[in-house]
C-alpha atoms as a PDB file:
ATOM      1  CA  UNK A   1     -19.891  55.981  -8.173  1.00  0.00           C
ATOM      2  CA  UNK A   2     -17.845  53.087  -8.327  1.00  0.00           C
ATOM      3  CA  UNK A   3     -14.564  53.175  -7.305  1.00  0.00           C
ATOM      4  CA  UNK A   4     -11.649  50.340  -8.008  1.00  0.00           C
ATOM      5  CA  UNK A   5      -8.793  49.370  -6.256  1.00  0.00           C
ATOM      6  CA  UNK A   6      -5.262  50.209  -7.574  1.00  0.00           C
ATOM      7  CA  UNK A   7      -2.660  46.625  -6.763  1.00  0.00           C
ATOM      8  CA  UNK A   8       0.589  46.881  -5.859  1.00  0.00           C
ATOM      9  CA  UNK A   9       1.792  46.213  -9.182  1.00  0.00           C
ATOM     10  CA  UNK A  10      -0.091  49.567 -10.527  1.00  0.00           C
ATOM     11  CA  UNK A  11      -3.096  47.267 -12.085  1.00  0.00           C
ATOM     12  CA  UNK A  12      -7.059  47.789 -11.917  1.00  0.00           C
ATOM     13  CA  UNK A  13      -9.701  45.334 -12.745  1.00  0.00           C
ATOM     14  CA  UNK A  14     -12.682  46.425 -14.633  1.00  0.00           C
ATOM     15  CA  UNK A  15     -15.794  45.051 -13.236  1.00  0.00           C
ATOM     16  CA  UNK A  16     -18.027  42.787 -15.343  1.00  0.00           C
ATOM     17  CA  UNK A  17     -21.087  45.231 -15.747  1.00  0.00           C
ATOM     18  CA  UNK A  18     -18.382  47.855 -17.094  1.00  0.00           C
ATOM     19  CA  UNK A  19     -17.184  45.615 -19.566  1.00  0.00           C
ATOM     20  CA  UNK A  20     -20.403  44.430 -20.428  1.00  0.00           C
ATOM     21  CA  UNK A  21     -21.432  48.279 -21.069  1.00  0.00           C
ATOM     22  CA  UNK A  22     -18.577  48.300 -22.798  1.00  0.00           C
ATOM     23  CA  UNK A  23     -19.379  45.252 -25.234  1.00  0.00           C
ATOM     24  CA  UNK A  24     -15.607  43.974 -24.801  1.00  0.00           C
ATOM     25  CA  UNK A  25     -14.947  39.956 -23.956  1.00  0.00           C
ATOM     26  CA  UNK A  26     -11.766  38.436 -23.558  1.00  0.00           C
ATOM     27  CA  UNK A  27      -9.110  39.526 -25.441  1.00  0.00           C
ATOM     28  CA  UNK A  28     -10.513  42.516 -26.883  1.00  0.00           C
ATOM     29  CA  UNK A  29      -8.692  45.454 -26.882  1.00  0.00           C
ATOM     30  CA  UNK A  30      -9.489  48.783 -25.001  1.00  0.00           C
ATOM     31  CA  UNK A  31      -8.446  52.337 -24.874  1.00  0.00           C
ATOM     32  CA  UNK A  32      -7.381  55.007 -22.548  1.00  0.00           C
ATOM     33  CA  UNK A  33      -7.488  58.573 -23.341  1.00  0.00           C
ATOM     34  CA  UNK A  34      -5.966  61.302 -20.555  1.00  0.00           C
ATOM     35  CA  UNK A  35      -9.403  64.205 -20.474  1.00  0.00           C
ATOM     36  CA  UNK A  36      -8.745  67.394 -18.252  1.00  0.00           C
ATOM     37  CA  UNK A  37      -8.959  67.226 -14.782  1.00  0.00           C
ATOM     38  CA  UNK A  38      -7.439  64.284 -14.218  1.00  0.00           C
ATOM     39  CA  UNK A  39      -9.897  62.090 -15.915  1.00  0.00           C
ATOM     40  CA  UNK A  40     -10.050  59.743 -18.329  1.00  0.00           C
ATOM     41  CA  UNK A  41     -12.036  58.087 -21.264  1.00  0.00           C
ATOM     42  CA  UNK A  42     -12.004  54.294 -21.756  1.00  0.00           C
ATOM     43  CA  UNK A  43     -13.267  53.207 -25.128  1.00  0.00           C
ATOM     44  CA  UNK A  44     -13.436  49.103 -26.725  1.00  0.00           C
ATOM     45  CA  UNK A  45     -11.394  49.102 -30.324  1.00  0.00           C
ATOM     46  CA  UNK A  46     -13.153  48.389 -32.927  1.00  0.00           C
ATOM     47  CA  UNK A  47     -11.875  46.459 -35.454  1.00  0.00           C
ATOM     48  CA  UNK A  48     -11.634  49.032 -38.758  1.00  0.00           C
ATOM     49  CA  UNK A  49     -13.006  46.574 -40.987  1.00  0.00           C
ATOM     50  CA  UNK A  50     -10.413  47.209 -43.852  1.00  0.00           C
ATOM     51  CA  UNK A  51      -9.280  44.704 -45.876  1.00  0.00           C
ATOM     52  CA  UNK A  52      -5.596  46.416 -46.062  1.00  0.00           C
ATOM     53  CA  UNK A  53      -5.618  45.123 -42.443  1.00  0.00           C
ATOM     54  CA  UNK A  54      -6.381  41.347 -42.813  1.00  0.00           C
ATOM     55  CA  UNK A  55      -3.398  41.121 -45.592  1.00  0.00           C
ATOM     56  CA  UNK A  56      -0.456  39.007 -44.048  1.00  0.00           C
ATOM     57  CA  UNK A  57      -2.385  38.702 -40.711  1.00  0.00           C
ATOM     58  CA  UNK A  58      -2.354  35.034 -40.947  1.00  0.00           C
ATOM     59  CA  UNK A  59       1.118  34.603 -42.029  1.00  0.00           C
ATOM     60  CA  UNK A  60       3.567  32.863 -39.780  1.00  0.00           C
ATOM     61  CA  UNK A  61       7.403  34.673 -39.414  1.00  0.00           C
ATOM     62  CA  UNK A  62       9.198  33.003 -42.022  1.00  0.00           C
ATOM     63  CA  UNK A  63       6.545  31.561 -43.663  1.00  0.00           C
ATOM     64  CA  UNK A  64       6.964  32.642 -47.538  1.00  0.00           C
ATOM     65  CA  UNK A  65       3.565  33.070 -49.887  1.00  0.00           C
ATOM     66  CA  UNK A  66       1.863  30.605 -51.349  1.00  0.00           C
ATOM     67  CA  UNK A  67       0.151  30.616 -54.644  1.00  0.00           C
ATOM     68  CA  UNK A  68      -3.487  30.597 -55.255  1.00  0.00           C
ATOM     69  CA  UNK A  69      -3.025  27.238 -57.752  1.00  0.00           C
ATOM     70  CA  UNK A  70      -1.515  25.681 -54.091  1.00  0.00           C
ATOM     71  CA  UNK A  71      -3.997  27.009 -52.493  1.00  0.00           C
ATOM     72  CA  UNK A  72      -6.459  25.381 -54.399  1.00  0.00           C
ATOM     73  CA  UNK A  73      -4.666  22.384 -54.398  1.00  0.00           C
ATOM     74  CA  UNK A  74      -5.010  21.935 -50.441  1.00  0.00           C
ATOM     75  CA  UNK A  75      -8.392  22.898 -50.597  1.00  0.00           C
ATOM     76  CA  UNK A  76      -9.337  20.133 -53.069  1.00  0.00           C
ATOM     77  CA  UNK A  77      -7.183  17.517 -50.837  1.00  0.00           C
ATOM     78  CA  UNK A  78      -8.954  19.133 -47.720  1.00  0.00           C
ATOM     79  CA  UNK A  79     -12.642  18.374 -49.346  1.00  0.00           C
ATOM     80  CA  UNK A  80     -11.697  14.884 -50.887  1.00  0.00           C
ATOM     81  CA  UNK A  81      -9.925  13.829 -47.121  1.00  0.00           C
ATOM     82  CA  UNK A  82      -6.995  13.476 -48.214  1.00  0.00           C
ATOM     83  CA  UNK A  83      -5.134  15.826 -45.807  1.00  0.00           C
END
């Protein structure tokens, strides 16, 4: 068994094998659920993979919509190097 060491601060570090096993890299998300007897299950997230989810994910605070005719527009600018 392999045991980890608790720091002062209440933190563990997962060894690289584990999160190998696990398939998680940095800044991937894992999670903890509390089992009987004191144990407890660690499992990576997986992203869902719905589309409801990426909506608004790349919107900035305060940053209002933009229309698919601007949209285009930058593209077009992009691809001639104009921006």
């Amino acid at each position: 068994m392999n045991a980890l060491t608790i720091s002062t601060k209440g933190q563990i570090t997962l060894r690289k094998e584990l999160l190998q096993h696990l398939g998680v890299h940095p800044g991937d998300r894992i999670s903890f659920e509390k089992m009987p007897g004191g144990e407890v299950r660690i499992r990576a997230v997986r992203p869902s993979g719905k589309l409801d989810g990426f909506f608004g994910s790349l919107r900035r605070d305060g940053q209002a919509p933009i229309s698919v005719e601007d949209m285009n527009e930058a593209i077009a600018e992009g691809w001639a190097g104009r921006s």
